[in-house]
Protein backbone atom coordinates (compact mmCIF):
# COMPACT_ATOMS: atom_id res chain seq x y z
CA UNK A 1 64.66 -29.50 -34.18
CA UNK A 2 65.62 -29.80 -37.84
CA UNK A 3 69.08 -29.19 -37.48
CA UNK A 4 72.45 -28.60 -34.46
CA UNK A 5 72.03 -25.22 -36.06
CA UNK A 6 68.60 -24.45 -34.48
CA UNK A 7 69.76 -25.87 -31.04
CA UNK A 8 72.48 -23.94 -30.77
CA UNK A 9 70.10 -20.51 -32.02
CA UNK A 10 67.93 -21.78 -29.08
CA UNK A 11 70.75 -22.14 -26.41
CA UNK A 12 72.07 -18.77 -27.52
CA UNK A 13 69.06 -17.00 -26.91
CA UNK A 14 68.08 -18.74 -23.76
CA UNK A 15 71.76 -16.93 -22.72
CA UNK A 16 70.82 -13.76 -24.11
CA UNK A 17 66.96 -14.06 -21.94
CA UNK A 18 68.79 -14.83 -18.77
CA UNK A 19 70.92 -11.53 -18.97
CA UNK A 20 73.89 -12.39 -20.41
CA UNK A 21 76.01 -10.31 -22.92
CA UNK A 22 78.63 -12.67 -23.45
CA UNK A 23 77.91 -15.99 -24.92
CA UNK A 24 80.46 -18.15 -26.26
CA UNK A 25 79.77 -20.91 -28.78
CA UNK A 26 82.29 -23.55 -29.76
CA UNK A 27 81.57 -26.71 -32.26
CA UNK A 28 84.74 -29.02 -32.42
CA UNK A 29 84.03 -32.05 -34.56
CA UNK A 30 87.40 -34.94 -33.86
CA UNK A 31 87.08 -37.06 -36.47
CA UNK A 32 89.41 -39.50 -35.28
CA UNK A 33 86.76 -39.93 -32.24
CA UNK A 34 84.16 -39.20 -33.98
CA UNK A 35 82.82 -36.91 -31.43
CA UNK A 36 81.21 -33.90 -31.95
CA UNK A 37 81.08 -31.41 -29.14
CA UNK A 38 78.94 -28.17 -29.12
CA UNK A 39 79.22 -26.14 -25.98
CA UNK A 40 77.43 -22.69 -25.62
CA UNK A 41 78.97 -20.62 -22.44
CA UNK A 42 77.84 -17.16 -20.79
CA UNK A 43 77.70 -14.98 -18.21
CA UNK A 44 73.82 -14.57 -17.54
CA UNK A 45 72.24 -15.11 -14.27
CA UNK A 46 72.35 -18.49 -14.61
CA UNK A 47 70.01 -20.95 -11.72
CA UNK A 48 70.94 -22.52 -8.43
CA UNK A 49 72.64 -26.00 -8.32
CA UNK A 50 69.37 -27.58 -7.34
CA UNK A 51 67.76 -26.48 -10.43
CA UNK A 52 70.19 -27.67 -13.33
CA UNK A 53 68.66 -30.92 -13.19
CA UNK A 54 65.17 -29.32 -13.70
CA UNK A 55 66.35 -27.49 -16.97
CA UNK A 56 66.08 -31.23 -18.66
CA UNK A 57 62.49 -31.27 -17.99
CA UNK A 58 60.23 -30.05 -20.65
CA UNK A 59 57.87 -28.60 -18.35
CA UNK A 60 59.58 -26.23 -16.19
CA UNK A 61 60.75 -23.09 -17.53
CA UNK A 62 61.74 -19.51 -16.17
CA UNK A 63 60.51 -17.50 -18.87
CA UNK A 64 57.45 -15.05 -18.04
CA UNK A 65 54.25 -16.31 -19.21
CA UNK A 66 55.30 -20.05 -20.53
CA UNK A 67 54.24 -23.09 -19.12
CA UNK A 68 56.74 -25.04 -21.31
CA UNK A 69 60.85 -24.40 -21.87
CA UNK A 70 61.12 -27.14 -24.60
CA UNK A 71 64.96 -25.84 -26.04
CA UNK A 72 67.38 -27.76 -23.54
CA UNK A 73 65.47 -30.77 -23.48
CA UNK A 74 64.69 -31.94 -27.11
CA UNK A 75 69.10 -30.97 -27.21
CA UNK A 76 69.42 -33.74 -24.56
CA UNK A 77 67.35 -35.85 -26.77
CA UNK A 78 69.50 -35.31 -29.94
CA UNK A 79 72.60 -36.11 -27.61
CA UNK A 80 71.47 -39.05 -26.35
CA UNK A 81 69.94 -40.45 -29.53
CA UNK A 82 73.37 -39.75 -31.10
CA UNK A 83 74.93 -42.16 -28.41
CA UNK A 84 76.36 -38.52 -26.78
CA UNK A 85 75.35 -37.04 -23.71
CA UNK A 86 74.27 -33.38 -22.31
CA UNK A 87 76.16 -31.83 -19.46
CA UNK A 88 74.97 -28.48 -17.93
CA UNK A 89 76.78 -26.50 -15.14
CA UNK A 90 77.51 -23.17 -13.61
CA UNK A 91 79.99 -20.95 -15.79
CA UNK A 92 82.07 -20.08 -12.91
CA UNK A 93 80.12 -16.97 -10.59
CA UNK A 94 77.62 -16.06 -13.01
CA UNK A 95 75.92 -18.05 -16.15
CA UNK A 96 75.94 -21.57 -17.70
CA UNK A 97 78.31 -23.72 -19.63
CA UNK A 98 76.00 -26.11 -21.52
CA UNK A 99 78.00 -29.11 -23.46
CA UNK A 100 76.64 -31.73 -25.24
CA UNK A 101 78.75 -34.61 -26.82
CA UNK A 102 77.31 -36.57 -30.29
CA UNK A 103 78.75 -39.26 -32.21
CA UNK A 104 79.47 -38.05 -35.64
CA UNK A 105 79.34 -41.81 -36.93
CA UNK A 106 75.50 -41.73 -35.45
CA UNK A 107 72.89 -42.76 -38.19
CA UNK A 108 70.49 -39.84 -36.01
CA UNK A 109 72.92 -37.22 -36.00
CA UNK A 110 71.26 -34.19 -37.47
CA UNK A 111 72.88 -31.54 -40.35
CA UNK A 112 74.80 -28.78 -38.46
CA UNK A 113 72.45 -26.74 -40.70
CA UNK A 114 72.45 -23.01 -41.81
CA UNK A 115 74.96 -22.53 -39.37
CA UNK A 116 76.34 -19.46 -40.75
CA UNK A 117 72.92 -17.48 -40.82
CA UNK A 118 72.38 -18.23 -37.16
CA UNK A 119 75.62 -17.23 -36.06
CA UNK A 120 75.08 -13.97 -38.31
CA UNK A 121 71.22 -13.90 -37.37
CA UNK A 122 71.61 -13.86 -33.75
CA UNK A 123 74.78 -11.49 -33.72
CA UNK A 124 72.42 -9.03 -36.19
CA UNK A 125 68.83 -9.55 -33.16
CA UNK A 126 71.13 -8.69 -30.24
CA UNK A 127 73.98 -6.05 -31.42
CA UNK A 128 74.34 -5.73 -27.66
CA UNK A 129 75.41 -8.84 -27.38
CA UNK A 130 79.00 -9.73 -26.89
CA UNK A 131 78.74 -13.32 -29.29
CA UNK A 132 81.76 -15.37 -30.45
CA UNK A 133 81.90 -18.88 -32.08
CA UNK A 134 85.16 -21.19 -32.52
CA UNK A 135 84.35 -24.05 -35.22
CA UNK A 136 87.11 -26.33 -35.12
CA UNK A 137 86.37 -29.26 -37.64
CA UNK A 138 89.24 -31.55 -38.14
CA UNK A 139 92.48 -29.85 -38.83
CA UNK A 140 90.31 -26.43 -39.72
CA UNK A 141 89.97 -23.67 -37.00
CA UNK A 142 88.06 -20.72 -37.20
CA UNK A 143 86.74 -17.91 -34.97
CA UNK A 144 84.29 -15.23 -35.73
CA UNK A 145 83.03 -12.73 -32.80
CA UNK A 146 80.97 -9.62 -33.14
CA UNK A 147 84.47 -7.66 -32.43
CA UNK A 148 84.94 -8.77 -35.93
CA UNK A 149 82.46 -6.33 -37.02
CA UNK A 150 81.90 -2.71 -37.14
CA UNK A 151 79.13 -1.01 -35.16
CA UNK A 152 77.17 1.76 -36.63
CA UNK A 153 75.58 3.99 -34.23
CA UNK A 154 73.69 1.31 -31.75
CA UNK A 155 73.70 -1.49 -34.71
CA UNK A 156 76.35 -3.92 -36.49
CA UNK A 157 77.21 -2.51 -40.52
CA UNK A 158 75.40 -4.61 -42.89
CA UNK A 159 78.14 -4.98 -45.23
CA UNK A 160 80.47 -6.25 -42.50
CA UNK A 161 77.74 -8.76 -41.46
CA UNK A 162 77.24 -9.80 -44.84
CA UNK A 163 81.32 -10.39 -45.43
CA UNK A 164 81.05 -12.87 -41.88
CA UNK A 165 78.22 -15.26 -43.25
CA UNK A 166 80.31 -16.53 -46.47
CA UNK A 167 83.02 -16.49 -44.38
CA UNK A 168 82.10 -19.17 -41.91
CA UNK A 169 79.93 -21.35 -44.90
CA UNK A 170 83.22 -21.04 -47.30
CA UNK A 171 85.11 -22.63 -43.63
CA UNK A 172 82.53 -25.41 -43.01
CA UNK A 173 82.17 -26.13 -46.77
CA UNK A 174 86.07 -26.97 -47.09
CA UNK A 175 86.75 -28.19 -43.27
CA UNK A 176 83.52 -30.90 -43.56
CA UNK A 177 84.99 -31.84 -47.25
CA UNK A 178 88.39 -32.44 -45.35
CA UNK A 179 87.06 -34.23 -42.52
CA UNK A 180 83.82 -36.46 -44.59
């Protein structure tokens, strides 16, 4: 994948696929460590302890019909080819807390991306969806969650969408200024 922006898309639909409607994602960049950590949480069905480690194999996948589940693996890649590392585990009863930890001083590290159109994207796909992110770059924090919105009917209102996109590019456009 292109960019962090289109793993963490992946990871939050893999969430939404497994049942969950709450999925938490946090990005917290410490530039003194130069760490990066993103870390998608939810409360799907989540998989037995004797399957995590099978979720880093390209080949095995739960979804109906697919012989490949591509998504968590090619993330562990990017981890470990930014000197980080991927950690998956249970989210307490129910779901999966899936962290992964990348060098920000890492020649391979890839663009966050269009971060604020996936956030908005996915939140707009799956109004049904309980969906928060916490972007804490540096000094900067923000949080945006669909409770941030208002809901028309059984959908989010377009113009309160709309004001959430700019909102989290303006944020990311100072904070990475601050902390590059």
């Amino acid at each position: 994948m292109k960019d962090l922006g289109m793993h963490i898309m992946d990871l939050v639909e893999n969430a939404i696929r497994a049942g969950a409607d709450t999925v938490q994602v946090e990005v917290v960049s410490d530039p003194n460590r130069k760490e990066m950590y993103i870390t998608v949480k939810d409360n799907g069905k989540g998989v037995r302890p004797e399957e995590l480690p099978l979720l880093l194999d390209p080949f095995y996948t739960t979804k109906e019909g697919k012989k490949v589940g591509l998504g968590i693996p090619l993330f562990n890649e990017t981890c470990k080819r930014c000197g980080g590392e991927l950690v998956i585990k249970p989210n307490g009863m129910k779901g999966l807390w899936v962290q992964g930890r990348l060098l920000t001083d890492n020649i391979d590290l890839p663009p966050l991306g269009d971060l604020a159109s996936a956030i908005s994207g996915l939140m707009l796909l799956y109004p049904h969806v309980s969906i928060s992110l916490l972007l804490a770059m540096g000094k900067g924090v923000l949080t945006v969650s669909t409770k941030d919105l208002t809901k028309v009917e059984d959908s989010w209102d377009a113009k309160s969408l709309l004001d959430l996109k700019p909102k989290i590019k303006e944020f990311l456009k100072r904070t990475l200024r601050e902390v590059g």
